[in-house]
N, C-alpha and C. Protein backbone atom coordinates (compact mmCIF):
# COMPACT_ATOMS: atom_id res chain seq x y z
N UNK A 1 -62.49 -27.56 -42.10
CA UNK A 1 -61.16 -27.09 -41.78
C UNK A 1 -60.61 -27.94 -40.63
N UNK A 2 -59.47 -28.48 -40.81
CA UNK A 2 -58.88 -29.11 -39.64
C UNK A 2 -58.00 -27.60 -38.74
N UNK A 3 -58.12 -28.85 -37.06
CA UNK A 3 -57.72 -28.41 -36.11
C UNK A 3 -56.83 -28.62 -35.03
N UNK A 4 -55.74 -28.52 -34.57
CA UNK A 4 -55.15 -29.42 -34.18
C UNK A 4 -54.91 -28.76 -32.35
N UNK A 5 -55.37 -29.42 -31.55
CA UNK A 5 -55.57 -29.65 -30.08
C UNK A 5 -54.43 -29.61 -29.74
N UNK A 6 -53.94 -28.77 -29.06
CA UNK A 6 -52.54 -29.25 -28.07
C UNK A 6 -52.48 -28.86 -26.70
N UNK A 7 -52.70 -30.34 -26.08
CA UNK A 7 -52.78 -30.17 -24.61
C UNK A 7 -51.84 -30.79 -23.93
N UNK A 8 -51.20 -29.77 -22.90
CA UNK A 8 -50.35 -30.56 -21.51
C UNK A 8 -51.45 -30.60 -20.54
N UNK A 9 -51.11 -31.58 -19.73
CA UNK A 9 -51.57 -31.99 -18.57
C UNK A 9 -50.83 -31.00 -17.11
N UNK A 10 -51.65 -31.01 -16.43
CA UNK A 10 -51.20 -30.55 -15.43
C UNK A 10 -50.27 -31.34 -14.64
N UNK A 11 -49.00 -30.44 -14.40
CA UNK A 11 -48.06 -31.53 -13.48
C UNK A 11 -48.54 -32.70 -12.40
N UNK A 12 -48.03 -33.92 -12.28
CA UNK A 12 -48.71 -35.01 -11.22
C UNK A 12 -50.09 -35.21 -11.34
N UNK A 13 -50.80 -35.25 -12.41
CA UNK A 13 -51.85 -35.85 -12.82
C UNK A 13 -51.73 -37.06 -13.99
N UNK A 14 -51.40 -37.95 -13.24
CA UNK A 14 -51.19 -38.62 -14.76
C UNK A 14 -52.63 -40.17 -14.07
N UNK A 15 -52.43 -39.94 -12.26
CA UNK A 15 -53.57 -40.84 -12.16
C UNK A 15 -55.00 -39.98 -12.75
N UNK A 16 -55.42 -38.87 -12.72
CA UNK A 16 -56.44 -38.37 -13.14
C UNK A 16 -56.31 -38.27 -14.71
N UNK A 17 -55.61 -38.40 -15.86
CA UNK A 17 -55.40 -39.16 -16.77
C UNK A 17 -55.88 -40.60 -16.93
N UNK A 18 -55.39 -41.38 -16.43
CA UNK A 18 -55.69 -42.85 -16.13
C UNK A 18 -57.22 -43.21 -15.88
N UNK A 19 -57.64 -42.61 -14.78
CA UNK A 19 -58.98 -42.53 -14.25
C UNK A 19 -59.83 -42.19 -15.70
N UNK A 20 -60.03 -40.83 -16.05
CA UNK A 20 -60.40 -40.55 -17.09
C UNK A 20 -60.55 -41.10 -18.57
N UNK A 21 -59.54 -41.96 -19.10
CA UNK A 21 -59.41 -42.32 -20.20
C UNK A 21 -60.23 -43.33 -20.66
N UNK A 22 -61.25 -43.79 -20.02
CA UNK A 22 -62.25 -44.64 -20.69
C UNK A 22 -63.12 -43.77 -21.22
N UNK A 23 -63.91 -42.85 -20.39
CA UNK A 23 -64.65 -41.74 -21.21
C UNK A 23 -64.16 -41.19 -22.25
N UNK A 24 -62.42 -40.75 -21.97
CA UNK A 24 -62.42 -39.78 -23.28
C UNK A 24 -61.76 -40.57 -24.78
N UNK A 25 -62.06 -42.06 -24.31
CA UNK A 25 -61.78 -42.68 -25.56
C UNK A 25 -63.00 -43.23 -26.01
N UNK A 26 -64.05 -42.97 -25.39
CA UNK A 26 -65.42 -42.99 -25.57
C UNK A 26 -65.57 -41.98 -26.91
N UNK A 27 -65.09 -40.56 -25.93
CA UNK A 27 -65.84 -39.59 -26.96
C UNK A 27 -65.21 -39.25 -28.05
N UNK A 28 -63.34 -39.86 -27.98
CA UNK A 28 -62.96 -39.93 -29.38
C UNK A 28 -63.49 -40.59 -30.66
N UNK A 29 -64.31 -41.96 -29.76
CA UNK A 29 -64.49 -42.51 -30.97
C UNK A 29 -66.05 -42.33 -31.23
N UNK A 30 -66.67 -41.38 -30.54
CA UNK A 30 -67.63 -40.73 -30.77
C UNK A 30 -67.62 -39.23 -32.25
N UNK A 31 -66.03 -38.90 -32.02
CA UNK A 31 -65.67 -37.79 -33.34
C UNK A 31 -65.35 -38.98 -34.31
N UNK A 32 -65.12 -39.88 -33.90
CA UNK A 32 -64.31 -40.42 -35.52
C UNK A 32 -65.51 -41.09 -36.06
N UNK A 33 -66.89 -41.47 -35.60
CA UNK A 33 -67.93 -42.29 -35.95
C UNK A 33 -68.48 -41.30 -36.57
N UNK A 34 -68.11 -39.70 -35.98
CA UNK A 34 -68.93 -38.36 -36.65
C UNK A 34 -68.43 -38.08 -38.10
N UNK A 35 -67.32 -38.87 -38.53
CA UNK A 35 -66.02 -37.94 -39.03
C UNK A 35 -65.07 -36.76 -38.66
N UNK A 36 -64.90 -36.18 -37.48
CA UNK A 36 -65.11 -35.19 -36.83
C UNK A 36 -63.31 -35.20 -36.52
N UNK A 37 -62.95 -36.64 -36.58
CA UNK A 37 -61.65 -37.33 -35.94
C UNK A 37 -60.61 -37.43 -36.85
N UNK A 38 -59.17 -36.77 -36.63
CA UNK A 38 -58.37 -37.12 -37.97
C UNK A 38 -57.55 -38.21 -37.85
N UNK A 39 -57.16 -37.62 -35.89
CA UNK A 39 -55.91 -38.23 -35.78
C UNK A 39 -55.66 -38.03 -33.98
N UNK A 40 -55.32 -38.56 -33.33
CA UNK A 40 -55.23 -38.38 -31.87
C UNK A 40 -54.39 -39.57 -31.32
N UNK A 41 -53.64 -38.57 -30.44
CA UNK A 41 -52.55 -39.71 -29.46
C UNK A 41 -52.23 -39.01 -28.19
N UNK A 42 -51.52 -39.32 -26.93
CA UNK A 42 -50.80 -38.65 -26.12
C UNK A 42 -49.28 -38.17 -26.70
N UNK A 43 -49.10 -37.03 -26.09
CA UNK A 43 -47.75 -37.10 -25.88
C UNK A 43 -47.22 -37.18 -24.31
N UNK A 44 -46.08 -37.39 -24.95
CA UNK A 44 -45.10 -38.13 -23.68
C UNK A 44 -43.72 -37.07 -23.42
N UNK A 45 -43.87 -37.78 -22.07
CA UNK A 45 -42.30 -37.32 -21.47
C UNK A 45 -41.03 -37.99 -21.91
N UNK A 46 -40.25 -37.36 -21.27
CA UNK A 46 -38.95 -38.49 -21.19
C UNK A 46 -38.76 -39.46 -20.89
N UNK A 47 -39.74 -39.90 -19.55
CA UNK A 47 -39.94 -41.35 -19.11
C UNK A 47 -40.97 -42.18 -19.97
N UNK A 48 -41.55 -41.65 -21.25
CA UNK A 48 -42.43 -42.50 -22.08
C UNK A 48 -44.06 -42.17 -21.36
N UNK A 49 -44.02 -41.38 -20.75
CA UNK A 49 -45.56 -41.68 -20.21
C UNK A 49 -46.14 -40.28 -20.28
N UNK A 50 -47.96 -40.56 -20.71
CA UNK A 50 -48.41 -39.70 -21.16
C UNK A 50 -47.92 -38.19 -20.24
N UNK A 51 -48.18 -36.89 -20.99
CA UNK A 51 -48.16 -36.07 -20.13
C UNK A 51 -49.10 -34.72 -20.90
N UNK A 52 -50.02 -35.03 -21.57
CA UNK A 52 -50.95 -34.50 -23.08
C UNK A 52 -51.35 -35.25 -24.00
N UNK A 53 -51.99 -34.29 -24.61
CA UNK A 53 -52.47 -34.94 -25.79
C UNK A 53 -52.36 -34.07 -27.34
N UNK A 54 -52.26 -34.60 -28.21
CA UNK A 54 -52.37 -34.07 -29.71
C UNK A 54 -53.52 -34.45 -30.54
N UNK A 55 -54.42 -34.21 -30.48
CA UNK A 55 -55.98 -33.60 -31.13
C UNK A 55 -56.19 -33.80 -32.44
N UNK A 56 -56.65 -33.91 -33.75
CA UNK A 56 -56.21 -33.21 -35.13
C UNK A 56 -58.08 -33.64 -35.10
N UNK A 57 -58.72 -32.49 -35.31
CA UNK A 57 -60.13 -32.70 -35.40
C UNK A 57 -60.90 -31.34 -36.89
N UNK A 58 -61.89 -31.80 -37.29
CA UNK A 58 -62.52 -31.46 -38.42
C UNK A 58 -63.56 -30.12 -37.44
N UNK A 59 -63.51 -28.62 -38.10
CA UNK A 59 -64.28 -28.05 -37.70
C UNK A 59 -64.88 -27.18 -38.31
N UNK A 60 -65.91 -26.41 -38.15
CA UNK A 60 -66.26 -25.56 -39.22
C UNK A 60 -65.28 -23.91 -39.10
N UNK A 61 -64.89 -23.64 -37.76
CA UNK A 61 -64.09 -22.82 -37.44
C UNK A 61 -63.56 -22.77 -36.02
N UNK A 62 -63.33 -21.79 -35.44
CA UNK A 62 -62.16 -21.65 -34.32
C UNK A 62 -63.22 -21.90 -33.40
N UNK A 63 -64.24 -20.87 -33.37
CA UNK A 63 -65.50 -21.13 -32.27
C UNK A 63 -65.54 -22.30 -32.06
N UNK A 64 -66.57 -23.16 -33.11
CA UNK A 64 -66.19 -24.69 -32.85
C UNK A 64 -65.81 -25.70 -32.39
N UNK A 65 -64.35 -25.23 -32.54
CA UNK A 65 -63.29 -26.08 -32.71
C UNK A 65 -63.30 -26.05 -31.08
N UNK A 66 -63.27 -24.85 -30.30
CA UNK A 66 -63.04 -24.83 -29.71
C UNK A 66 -63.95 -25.09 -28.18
N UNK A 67 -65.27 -25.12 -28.76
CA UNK A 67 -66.75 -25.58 -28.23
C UNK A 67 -66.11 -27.22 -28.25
N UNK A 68 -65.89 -27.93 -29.22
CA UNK A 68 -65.35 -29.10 -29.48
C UNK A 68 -64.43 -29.59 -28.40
N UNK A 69 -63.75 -29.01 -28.51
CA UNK A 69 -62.30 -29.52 -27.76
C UNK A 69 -62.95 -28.90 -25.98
N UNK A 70 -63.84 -28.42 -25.99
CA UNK A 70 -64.37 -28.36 -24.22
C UNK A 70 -65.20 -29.37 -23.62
N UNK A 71 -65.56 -29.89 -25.00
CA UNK A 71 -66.21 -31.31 -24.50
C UNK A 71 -65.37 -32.62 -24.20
N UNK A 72 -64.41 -32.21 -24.44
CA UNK A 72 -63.32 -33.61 -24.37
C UNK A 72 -63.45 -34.13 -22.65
N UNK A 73 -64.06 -35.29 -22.39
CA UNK A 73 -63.62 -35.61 -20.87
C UNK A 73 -62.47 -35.39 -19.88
N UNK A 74 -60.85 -35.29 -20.93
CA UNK A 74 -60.17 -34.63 -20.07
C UNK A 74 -60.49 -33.42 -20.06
N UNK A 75 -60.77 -32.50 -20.73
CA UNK A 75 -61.01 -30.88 -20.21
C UNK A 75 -62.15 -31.11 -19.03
N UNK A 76 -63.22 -31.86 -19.04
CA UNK A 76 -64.28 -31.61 -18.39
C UNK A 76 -63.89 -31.95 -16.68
N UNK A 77 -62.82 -32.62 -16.94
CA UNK A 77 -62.32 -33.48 -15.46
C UNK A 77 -61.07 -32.35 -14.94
N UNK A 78 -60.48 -31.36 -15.71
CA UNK A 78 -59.59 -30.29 -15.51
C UNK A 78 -58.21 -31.02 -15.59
N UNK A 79 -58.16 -32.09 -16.26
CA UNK A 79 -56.50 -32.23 -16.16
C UNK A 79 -55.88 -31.59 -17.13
N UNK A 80 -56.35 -30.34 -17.82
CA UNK A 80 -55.28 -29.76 -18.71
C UNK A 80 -54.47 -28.42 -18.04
N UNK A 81 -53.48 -28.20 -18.32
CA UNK A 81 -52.63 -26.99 -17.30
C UNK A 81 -53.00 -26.22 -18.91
N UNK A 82 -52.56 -26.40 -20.25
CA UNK A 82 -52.97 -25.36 -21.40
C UNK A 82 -53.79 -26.35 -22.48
N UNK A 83 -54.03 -25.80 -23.02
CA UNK A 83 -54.99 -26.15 -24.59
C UNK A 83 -54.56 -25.36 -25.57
N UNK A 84 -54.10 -25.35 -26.59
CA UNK A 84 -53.59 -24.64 -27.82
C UNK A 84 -55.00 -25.08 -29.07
N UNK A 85 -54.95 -24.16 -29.79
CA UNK A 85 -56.09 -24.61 -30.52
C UNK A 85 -55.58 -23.88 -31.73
N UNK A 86 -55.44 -24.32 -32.94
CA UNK A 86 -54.65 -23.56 -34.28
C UNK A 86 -55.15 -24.72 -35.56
N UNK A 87 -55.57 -23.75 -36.50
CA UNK A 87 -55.62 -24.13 -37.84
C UNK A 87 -54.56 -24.76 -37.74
N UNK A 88 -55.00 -26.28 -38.63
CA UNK A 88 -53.50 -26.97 -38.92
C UNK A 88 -54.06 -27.46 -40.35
N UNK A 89 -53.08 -27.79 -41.08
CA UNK A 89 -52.95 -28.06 -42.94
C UNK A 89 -51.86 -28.95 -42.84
N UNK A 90 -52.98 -29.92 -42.77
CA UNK A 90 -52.24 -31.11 -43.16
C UNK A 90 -51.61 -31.67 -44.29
N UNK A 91 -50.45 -31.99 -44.50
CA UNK A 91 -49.42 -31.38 -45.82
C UNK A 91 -48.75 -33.03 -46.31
N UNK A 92 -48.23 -33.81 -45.23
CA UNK A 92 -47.48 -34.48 -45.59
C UNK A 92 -48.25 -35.87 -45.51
N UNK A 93 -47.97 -36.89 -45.81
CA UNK A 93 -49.10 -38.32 -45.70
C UNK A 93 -50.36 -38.28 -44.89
N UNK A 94 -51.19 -37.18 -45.70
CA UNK A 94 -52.55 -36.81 -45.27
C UNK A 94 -53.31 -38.22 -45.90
N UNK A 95 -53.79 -39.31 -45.80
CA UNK A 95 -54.65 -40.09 -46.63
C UNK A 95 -55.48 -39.78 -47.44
N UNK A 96 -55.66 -38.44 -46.99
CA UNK A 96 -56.89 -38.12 -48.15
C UNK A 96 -56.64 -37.14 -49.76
N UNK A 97 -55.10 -36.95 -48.98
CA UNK A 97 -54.29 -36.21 -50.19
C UNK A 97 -54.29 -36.66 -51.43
C-alpha cells in the first residue's frame, strides 16, 4: 500500500535542512534500493526554497508507514514542525499503471 509523507519544516530551519540532507538522501536512496521509494521531493515556499518535504513510500500499513517515516534523518534531527501520514492511490501517471 502506498503512503504519502507530508512534512513542513519548522519555521527558520532551512540551515538544519541543509546540514541534514546528505544523510537523508542517503536513506532515501536506501528506500528506493529497498523498493520501499515511489517518489520524493521538497516543497517550497514562495521564495523557491525548501520548506518540507513530500514522501510517497510503499508500506504494509499505517503502523509502518509510520515506524518508516521516523526513521527519516530529518525527523531524527527534529526539523519537522508536522508530519501527515495518509493512504495515498496513486491514480494519474503512476508508471506502474
Amino acid at each position: 500500500m502506498l503512503f504519502a509523507l507530508w512534512c513542513t519544516d519548522k519555521k527558520d530551519h532551512l540551515q538544519l535542512r541543509m546540514d541534514t540532507r546528505p544523510p537523508h538522501v542517503e536513506w532515501l536512496n536506501g528506500l528506493n534500493a529497498e523498493g520501499k521509494l515511489k517518489m520524493a521531493g521538497p516543497t517550497l515556499n514562495a521564495e523557491g526554497k525548501p520548506m518540507g518535504s513530500l514522501v510517497v513510500i510503499v508500506a504494509e500499513d499505517q503502523a509502518a508507514a509510520e515506524a518508516l517515516a521516523a526513521q527519516d534523518p530529518y525527523a531524527k534531527a527534529g526539523l519537522f514542525e508536522t508530519v501527515e501520514i495518509r493512504p495515498f492511490n496513486w491514480v494519474f501517471n503512476n508508471p506502474e499503471a
